[in-house]
Protein backbone atom coordinates (compact mmCIF):
# COMPACT_ATOMS: atom_id res chain seq x y z
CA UNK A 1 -16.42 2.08 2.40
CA UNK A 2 -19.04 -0.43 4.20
CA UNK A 3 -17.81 -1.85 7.02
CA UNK A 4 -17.95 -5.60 5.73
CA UNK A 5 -15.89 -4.67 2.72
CA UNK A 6 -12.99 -2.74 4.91
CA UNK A 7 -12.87 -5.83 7.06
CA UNK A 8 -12.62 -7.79 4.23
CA UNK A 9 -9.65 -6.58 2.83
CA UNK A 10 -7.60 -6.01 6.27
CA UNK A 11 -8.50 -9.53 6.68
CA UNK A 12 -6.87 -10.90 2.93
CA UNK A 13 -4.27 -8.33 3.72
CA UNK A 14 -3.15 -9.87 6.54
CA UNK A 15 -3.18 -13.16 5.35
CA UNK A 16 -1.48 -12.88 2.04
CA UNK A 17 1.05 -10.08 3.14
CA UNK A 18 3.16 -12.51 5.48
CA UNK A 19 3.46 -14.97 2.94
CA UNK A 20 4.71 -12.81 0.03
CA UNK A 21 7.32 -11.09 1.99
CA UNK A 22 8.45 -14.27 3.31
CA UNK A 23 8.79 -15.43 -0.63
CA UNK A 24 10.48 -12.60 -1.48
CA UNK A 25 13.17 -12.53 1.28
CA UNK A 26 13.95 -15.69 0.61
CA UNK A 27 14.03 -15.43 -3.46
CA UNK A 28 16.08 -12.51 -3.07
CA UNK A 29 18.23 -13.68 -0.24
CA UNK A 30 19.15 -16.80 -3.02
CA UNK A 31 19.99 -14.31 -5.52
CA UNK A 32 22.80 -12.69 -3.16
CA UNK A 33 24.13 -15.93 -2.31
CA UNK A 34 22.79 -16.00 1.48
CA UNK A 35 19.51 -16.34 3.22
CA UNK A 36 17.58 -15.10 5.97
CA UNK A 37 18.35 -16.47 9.41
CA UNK A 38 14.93 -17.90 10.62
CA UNK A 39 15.95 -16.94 14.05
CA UNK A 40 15.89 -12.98 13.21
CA UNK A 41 13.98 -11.23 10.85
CA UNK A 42 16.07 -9.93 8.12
CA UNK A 43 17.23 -5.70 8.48
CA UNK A 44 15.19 -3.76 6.26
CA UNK A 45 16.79 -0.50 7.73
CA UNK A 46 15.13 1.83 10.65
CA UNK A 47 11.71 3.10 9.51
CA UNK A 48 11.58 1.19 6.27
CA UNK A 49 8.26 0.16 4.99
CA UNK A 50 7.93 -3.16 3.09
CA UNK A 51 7.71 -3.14 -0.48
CA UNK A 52 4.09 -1.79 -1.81
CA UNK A 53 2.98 0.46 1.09
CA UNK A 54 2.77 3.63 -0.56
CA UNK A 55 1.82 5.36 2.95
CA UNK A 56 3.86 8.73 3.32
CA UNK A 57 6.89 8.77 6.04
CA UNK A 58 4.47 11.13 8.29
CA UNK A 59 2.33 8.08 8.89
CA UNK A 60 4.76 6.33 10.70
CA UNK A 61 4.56 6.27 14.40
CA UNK A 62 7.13 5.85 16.95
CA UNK A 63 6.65 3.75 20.16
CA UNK A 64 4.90 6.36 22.21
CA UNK A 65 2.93 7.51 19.49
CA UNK A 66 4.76 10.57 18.54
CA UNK A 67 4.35 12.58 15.54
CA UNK A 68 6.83 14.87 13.26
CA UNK A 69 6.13 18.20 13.00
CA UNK A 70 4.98 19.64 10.07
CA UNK A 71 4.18 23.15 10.38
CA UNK A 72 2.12 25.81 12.74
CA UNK A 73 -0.81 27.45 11.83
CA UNK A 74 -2.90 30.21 13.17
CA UNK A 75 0.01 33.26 12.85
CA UNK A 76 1.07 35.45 10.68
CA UNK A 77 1.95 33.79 7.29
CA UNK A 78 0.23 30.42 8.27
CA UNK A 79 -2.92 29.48 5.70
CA UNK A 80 -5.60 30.18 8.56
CA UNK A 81 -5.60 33.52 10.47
CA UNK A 82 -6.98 32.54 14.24
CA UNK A 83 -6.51 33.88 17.83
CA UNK A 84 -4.26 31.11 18.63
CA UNK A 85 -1.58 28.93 16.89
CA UNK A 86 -0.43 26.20 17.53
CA UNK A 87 1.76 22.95 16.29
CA UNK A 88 0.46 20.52 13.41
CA UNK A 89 1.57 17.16 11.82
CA UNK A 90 3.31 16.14 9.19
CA UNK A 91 1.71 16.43 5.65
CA UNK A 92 -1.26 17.56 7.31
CA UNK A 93 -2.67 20.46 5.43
CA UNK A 94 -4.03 23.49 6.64
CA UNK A 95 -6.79 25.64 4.99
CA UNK A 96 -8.77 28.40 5.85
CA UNK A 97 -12.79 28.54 5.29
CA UNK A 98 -14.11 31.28 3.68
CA UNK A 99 -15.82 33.61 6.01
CA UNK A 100 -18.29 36.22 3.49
CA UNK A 101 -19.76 38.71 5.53
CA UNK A 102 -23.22 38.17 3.84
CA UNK A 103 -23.09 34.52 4.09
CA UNK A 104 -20.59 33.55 7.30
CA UNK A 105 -19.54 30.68 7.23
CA UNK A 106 -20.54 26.85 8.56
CA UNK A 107 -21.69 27.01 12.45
CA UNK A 108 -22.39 24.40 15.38
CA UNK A 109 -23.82 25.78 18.33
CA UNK A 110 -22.39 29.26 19.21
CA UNK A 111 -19.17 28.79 16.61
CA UNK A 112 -17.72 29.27 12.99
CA UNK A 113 -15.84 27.21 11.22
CA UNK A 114 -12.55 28.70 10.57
CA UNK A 115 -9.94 26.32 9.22
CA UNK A 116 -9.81 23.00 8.46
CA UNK A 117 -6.75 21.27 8.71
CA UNK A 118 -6.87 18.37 6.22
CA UNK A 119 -5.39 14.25 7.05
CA UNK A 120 -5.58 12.62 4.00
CA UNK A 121 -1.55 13.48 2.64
CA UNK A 122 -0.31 11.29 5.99
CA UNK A 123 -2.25 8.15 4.92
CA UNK A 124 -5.74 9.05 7.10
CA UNK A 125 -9.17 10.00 6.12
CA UNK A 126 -10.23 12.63 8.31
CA UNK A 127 -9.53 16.39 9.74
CA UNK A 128 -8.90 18.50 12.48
CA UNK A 129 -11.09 21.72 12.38
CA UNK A 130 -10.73 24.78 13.94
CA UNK A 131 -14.09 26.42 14.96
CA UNK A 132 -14.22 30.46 16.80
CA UNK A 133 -16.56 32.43 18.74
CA UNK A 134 -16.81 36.16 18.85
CA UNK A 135 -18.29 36.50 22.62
CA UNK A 136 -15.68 37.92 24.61
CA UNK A 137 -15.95 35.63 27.74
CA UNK A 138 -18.44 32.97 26.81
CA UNK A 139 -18.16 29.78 29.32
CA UNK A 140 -16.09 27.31 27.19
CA UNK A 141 -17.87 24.41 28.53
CA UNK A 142 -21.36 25.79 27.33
CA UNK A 143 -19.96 26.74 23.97
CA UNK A 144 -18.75 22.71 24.15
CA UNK A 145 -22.36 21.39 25.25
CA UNK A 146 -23.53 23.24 22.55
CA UNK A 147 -21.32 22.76 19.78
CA UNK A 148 -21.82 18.67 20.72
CA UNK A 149 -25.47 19.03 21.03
CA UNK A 150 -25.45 20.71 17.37
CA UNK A 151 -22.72 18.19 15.67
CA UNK A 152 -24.33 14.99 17.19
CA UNK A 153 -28.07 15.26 17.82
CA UNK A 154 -27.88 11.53 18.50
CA UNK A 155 -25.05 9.88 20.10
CA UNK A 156 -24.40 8.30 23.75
CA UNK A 157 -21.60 8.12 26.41
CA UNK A 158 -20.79 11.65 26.86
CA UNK A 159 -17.47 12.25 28.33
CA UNK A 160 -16.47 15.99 29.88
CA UNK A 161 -12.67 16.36 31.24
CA UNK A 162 -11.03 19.36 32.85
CA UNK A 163 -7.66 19.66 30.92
CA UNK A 164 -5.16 21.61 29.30
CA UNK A 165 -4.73 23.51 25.75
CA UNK A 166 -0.92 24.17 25.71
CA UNK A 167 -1.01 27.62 28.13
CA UNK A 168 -5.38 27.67 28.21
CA UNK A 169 -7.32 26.36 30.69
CA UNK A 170 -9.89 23.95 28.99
CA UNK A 171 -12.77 21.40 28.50
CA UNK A 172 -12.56 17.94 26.59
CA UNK A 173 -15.56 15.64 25.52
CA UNK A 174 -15.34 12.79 23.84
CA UNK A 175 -18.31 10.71 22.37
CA UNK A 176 -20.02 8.22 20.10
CA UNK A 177 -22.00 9.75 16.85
CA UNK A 178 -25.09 7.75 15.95
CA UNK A 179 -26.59 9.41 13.60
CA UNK A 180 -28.05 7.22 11.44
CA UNK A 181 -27.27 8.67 8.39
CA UNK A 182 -23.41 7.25 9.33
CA UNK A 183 -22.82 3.66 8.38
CA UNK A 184 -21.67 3.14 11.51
CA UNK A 185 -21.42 5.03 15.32
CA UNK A 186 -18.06 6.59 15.15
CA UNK A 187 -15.91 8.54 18.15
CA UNK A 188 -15.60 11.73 17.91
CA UNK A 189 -13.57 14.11 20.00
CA UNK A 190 -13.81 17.72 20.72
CA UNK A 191 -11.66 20.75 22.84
CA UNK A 192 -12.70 24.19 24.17
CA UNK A 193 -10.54 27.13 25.89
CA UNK A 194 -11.80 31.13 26.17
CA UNK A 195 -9.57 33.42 24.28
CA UNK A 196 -9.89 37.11 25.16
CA UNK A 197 -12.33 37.59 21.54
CA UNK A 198 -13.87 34.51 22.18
CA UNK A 199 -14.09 30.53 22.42
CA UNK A 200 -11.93 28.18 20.34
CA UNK A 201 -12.94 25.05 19.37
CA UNK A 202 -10.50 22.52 18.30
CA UNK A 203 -12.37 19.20 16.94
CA UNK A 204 -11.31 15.72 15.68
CA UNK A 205 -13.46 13.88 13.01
CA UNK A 206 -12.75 10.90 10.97
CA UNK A 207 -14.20 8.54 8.79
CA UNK A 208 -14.90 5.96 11.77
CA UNK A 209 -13.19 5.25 14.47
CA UNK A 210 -10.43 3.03 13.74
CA UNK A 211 -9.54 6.36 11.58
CA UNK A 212 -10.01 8.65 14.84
CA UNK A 213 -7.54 6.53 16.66
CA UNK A 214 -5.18 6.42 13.83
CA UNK A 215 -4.95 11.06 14.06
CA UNK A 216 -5.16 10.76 17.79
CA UNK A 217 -1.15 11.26 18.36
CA UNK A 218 -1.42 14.40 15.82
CA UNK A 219 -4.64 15.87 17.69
CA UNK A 220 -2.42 15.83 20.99
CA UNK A 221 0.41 17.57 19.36
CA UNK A 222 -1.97 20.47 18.59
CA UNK A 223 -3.50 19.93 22.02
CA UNK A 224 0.25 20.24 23.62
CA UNK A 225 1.10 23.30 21.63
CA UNK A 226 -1.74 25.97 21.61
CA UNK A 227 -0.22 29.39 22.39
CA UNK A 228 -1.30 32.77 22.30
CA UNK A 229 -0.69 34.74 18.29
C-alpha cells in the first residue's frame, strides 16, 4: 500500500471512529433507559475491542508490551526442525522452508533459510525468519555483517549490540533498508548466536516500519526464550 494512501485512511479512521462510537453509546445507552456518564467512559469489559475491529485477541498488547504465547518451535514435533527452539506468539505461524539437496534453499551471506514464522493471523504484515549455518564455530558477528551486507546492499545507520539469545551469547544490528526497489526505507532488525553445528540467525522483517514496531514485543519473546533442542 503507498504510503499516501495508508496515511490516508489512519487519518479518516481516526476522525470518523470517535464520532460513531460516541453515537452509538449514546443511541444504545437511550435504548436501556440510561446514558453514559460524560465524566467516565462507559465499561466495555477488560480487553474488549470496539465494534468492527476484526483484529484477532493475539494483537492486543498489554502495558509493557507483552505478548501471549502461542507455541515453540524448533523441537521435536514443532513445524521447523532447527538447533534451537525457542518461544513464539500468538497466532503466529510457523513453517519450515524446503531444503532439496540439489537446489538448497534461499541464502544471505553465509546462511539458509530455514523456517519462516509467519505474522499475518495476529493482525501484522510481516515475519520472523529463522536462517542456519553449517560451520561449526563461525564468528556470529561476521556471519551478521554478512548476512546484512547481503539482505540490504543499500541502507544507513548500522547499529551492532552485544546481547543475549535466551542461554547464547550474541550479536544484534538493527538498520534502515533503502533499497530502492522498497516504497519506502524501512527498519529492519536482525540476531546472531554460534550453536555447536553452526550460526543461527533470527531476523525481523515487515512491510515498513510502523509494521516492525508493531512485531517488536513478539521478536523479544523469541529473543528471551532461545534454548538449546
Amino acid at each position: 500500500m503507498a504510503r499516501g494512501t495508508r496515511t490516508a485512511i489512519r487519518r479518516l479512521s481516526a476522525a470518523v471512529f470517535p464520532a460513531v462510537l460516541v453515537l452509538g453509546l449514546t443511541v444504545g445507552c437511550g435504548l436501556l433507559g440510561t446514558a453514559p456518564r460524560p465524566d467516565r467512559p462507559a465499561a466495555t469489559g477488560q480487553g474488549a475491542l470496539p465494534a468492527g475491529d476484526e483484529r484477532p485477541a493475539g494483537r492486543e498488547r498489554t502495558g509493557n508490551g507483552a505478548v501471549v504465547k502461542g507455541g515453540s518451535v524448533g523441537g521435536e514435533g514443532s513445524p521447523c526442525r532447527l538447533p534451537v527452539t525457542f518461544d513464539h506468539a500468538e497466532h503466529w505461524q510457523p513453517q519450515a522452508v524446503a531444503r532439496e539437496a540439489e537446489i538448497g534453499g534461499p541464502v544471505i551471506g553465509t546462511v539458509t533459510l530455514a523456517c519462516e514464522i509467519n505474522a499475518q493471523l495476529s493482525g501484522s504484515i510481516g515475519f520472523l525468519r529463522v536462517w542456519t549455518g553449517d560451520t561449526p564455530g563461525e564468528d556470529p558477528h561476521r556471519a551478521l555483517t554478512s548476512f546484512v551486507a547481503d539482505n540490504a546492499v543499500s541502507r544507513k545507520g548500522d547499529a551492532y549490540t552485544v546481547t543475549r539469545a535466551g542461554e547464547y551469547d550474541a550479536v544484534e544490528v538493527t538498520y534502515l533498508n533503502t533499497n530502492d526497489l522498497l516504497e519506502e526505507p524501512r527498519t529492519e532488525r536482525a540476531l546472531a548466536f554460534a550453536t555447536p553445528g553452526g550460526v543461527v540467525i533470527l531476523d525481523l522483517g515487515g512491510l515498513d516500519s510502523a509494521e516492525h514496531r508493531a512485531m517488536l514485543p513478539a521478536y523479544a519473546l523469541a529473543k528471551k526464550t532461545v534454548r538449546a533442542v
